[in-house]
PDB file of N, CA and C in Angstrom:
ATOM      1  N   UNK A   1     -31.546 113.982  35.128  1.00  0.00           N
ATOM      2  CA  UNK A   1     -32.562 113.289  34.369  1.00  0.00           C
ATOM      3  C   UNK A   1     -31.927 112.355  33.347  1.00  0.00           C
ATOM      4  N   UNK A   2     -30.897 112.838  32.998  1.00  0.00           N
ATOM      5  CA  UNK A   2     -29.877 112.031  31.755  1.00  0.00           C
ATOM      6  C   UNK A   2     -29.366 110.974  32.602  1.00  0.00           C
ATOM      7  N   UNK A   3     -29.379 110.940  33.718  1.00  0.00           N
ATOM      8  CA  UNK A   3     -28.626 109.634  34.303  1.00  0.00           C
ATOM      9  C   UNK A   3     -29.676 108.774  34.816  1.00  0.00           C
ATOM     10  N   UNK A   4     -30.577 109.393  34.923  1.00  0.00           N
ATOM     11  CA  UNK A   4     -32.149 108.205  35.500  1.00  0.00           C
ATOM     12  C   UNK A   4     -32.396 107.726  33.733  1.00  0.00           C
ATOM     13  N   UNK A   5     -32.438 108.493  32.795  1.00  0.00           N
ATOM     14  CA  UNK A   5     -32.740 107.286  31.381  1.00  0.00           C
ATOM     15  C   UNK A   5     -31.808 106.646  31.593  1.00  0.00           C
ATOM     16  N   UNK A   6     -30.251 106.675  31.780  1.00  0.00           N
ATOM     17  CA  UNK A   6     -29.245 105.679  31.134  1.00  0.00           C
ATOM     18  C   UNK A   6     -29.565 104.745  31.925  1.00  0.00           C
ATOM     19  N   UNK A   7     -29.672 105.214  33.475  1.00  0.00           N
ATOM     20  CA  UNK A   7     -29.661 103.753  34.306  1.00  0.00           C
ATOM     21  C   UNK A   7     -30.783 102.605  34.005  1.00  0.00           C
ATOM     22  N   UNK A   8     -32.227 103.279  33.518  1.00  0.00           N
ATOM     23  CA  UNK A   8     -32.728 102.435  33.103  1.00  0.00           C
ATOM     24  C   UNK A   8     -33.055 101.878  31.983  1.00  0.00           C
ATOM     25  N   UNK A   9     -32.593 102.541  30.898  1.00  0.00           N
ATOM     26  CA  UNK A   9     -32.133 101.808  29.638  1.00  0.00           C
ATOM     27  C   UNK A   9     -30.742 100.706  29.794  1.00  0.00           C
ATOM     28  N   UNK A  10     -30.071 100.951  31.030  1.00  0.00           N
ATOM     29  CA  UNK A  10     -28.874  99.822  31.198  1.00  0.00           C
ATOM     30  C   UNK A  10     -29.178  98.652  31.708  1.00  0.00           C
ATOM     31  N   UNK A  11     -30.429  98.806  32.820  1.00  0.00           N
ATOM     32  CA  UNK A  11     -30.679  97.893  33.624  1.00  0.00           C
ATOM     33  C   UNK A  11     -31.854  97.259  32.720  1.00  0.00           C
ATOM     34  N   UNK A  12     -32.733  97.619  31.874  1.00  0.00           N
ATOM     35  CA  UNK A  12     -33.424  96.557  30.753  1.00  0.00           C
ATOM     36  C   UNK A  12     -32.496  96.009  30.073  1.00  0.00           C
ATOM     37  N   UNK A  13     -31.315  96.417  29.514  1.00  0.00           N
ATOM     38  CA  UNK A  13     -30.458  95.787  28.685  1.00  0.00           C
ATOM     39  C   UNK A  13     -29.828  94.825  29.349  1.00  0.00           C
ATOM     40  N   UNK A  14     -29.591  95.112  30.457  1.00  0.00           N
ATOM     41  CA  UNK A  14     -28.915  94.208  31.539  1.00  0.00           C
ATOM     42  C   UNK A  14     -29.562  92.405  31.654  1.00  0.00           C
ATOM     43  N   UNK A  15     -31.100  93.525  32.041  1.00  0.00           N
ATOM     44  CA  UNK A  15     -32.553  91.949  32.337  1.00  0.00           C
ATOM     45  C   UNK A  15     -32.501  90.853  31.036  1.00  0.00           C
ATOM     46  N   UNK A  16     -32.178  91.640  29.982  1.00  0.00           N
ATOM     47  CA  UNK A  16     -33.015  90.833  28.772  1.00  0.00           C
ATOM     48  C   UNK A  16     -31.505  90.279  28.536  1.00  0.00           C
ATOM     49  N   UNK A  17     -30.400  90.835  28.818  1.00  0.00           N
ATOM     50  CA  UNK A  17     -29.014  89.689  28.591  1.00  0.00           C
ATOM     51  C   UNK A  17     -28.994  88.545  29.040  1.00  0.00           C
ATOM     52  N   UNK A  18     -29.461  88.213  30.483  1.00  0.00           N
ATOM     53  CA  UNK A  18     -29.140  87.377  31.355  1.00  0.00           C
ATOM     54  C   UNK A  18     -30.390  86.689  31.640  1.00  0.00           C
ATOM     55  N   UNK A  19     -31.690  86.882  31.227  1.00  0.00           N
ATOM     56  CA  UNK A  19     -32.655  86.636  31.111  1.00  0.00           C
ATOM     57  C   UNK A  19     -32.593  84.955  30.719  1.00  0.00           C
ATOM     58  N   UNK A  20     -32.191  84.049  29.973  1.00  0.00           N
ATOM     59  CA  UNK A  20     -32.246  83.051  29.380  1.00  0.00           C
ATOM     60  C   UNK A  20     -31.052  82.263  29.790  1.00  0.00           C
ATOM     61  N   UNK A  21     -29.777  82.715  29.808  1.00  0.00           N
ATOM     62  CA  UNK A  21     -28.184  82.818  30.283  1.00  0.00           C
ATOM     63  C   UNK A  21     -28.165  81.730  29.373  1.00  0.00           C
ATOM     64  N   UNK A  22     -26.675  81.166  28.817  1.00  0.00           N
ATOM     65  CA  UNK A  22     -26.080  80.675  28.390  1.00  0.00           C
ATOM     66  C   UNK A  22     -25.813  78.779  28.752  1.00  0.00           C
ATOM     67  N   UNK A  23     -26.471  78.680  29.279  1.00  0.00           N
ATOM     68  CA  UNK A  23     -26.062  77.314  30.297  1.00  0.00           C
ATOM     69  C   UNK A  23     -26.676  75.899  28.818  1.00  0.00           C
ATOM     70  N   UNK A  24     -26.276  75.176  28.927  1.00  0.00           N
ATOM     71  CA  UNK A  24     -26.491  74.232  27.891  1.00  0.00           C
ATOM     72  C   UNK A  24     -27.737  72.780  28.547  1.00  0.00           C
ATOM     73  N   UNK A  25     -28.886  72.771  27.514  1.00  0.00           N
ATOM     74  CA  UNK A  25     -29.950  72.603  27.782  1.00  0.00           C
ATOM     75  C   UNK A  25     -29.486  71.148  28.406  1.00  0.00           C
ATOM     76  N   UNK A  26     -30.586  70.894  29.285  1.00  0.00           N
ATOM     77  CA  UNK A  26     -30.142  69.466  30.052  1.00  0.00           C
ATOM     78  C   UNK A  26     -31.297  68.172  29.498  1.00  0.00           C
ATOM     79  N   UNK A  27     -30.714  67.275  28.352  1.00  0.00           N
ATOM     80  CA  UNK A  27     -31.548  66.479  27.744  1.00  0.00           C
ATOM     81  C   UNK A  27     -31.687  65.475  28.883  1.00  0.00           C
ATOM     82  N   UNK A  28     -32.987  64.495  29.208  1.00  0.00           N
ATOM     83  CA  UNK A  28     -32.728  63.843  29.734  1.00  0.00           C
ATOM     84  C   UNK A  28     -32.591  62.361  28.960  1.00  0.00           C
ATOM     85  N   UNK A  29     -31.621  61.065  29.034  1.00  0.00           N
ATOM     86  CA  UNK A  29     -31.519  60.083  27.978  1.00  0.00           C
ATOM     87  C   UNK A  29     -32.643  59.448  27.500  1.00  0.00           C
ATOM     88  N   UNK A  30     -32.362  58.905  26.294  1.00  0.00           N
ATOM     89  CA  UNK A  30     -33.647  58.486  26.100  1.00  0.00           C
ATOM     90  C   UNK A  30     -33.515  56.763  25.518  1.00  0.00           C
ATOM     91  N   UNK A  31     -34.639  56.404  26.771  1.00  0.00           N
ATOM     92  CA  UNK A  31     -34.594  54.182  26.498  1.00  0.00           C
ATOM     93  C   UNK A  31     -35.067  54.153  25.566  1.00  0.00           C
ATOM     94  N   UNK A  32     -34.608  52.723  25.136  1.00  0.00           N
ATOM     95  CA  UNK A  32     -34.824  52.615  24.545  1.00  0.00           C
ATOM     96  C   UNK A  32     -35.913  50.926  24.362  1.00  0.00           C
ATOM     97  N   UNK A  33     -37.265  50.921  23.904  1.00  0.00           N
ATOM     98  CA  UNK A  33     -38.035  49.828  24.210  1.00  0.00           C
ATOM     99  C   UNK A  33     -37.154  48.132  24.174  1.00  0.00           C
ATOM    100  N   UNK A  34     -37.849  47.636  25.614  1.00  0.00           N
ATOM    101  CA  UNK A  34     -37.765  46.451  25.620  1.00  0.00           C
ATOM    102  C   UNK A  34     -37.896  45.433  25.069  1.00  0.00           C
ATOM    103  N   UNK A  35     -37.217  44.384  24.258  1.00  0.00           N
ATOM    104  CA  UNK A  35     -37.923  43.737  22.886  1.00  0.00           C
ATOM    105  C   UNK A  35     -37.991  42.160  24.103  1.00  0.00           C
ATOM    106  N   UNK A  36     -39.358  41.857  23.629  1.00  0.00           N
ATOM    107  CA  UNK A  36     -39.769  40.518  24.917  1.00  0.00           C
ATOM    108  C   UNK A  36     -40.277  39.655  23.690  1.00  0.00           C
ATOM    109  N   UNK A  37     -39.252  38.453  23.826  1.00  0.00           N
ATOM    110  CA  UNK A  37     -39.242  37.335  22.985  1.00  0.00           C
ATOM    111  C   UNK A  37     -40.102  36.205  23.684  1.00  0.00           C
ATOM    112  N   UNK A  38     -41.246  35.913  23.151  1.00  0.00           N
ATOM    113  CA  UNK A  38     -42.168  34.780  23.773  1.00  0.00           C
ATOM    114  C   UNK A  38     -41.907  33.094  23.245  1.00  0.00           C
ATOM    115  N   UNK A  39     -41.822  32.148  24.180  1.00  0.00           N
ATOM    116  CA  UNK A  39     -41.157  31.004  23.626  1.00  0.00           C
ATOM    117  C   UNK A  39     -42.674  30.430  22.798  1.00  0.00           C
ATOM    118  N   UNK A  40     -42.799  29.536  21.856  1.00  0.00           N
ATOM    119  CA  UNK A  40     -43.487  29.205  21.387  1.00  0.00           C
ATOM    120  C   UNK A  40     -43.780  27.669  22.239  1.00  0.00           C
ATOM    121  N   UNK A  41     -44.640  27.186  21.873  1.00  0.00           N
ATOM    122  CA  UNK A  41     -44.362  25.177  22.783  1.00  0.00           C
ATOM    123  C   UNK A  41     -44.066  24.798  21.645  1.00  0.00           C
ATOM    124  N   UNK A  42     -45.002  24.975  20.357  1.00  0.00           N
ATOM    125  CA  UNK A  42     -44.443  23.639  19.365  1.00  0.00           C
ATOM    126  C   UNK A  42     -44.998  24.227  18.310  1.00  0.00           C
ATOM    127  N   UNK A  43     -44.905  23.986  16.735  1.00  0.00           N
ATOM    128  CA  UNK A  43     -46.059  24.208  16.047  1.00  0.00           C
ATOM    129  C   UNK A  43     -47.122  23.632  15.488  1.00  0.00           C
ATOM    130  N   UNK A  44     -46.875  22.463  15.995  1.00  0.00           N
ATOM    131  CA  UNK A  44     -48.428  21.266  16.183  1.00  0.00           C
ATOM    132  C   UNK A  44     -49.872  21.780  17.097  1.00  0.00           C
ATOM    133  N   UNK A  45     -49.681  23.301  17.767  1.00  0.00           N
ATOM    134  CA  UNK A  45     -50.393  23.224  18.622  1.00  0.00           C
ATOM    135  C   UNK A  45     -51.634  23.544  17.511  1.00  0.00           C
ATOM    136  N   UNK A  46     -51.598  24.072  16.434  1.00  0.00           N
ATOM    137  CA  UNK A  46     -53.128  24.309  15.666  1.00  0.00           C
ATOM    138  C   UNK A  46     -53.682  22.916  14.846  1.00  0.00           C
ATOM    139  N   UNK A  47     -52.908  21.970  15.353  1.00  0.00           N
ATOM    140  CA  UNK A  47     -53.398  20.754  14.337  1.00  0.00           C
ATOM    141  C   UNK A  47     -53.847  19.859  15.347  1.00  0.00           C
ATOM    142  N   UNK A  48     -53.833  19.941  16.778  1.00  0.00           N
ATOM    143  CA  UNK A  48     -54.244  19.006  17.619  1.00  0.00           C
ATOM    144  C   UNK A  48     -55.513  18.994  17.722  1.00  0.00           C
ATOM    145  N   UNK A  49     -56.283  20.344  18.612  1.00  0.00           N
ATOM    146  CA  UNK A  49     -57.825  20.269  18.371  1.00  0.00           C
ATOM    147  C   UNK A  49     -58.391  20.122  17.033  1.00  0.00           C
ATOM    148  N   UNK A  50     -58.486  20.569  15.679  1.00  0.00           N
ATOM    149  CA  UNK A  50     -58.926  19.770  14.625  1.00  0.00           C
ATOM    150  C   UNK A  50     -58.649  18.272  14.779  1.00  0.00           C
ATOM    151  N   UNK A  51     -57.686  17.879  14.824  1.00  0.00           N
ATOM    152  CA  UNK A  51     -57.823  16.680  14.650  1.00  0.00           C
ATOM    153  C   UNK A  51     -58.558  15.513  15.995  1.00  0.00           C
ATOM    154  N   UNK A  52     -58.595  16.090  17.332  1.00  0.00           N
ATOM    155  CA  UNK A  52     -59.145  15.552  18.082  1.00  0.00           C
ATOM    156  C   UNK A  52     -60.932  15.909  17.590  1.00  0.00           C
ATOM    157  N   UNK A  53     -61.031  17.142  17.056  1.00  0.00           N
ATOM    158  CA  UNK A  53     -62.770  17.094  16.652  1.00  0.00           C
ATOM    159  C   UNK A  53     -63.138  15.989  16.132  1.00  0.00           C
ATOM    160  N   UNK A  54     -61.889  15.732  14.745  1.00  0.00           N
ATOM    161  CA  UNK A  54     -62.250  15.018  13.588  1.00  0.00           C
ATOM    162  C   UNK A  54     -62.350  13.673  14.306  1.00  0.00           C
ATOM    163  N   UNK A  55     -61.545  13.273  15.435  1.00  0.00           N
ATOM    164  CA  UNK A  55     -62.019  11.898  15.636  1.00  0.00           C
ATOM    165  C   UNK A  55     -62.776  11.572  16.277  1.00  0.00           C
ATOM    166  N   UNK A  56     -63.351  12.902  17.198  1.00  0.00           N
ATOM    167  CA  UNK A  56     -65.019  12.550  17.652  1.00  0.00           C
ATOM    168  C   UNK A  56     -65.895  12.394  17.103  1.00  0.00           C
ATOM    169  N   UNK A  57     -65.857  13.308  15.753  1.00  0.00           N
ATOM    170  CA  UNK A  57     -66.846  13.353  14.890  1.00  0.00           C
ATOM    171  C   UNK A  57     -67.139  11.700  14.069  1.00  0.00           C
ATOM    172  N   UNK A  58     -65.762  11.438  14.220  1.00  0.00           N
ATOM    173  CA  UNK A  58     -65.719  10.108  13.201  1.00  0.00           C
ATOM    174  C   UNK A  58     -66.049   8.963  14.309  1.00  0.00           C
ATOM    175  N   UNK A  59     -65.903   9.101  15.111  1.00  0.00           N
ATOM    176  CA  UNK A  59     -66.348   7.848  16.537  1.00  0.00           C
ATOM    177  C   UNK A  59     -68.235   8.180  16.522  1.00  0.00           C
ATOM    178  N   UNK A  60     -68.629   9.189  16.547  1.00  0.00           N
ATOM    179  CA  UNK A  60     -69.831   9.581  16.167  1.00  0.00           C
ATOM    180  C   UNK A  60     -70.361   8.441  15.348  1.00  0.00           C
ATOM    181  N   UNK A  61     -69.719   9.190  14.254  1.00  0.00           N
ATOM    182  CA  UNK A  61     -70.455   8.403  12.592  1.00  0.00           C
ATOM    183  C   UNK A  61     -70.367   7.068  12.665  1.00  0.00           C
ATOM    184  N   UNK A  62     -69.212   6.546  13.457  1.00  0.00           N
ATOM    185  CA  UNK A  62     -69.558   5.072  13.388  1.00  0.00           C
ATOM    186  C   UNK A  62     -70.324   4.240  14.049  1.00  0.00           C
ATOM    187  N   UNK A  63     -70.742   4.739  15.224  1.00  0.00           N
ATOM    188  CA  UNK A  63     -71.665   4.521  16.220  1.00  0.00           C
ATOM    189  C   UNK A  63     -73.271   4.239  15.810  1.00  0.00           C
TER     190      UNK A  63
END
């Protein structure tokens, strides 16, 4: 009876040793975001339509 406890007090001690084991966790790398540079055309582009309104408006008025 003394050798049926040890064996299975050895063999839980055994499970819960090896249970997790020692092996070193496997990170996987990590990217890093893409930086996406957009070309601009010019910086006249916010002064063109105002000013094409303004000269309809003013071809208007003179009419």
């Amino acid at each position: 009876m003394k050798k049926l406890a040890l064996a299975a007090a050895l063999s839980v001690a055994a499970t819960s040793a090896f249970a997790g084991g020692m092996a070193e966790p496997v990170m996987e790398p990590v990217m890093q975001p893409a930086v996406v540079e957009e070309n601009t055309s010019s910086s006249s582009a916010g002064v063109v339509v105002p000013l094409l309104l303004l000269l309809v408006v003013a071809a208007a008025a003179a009419s």
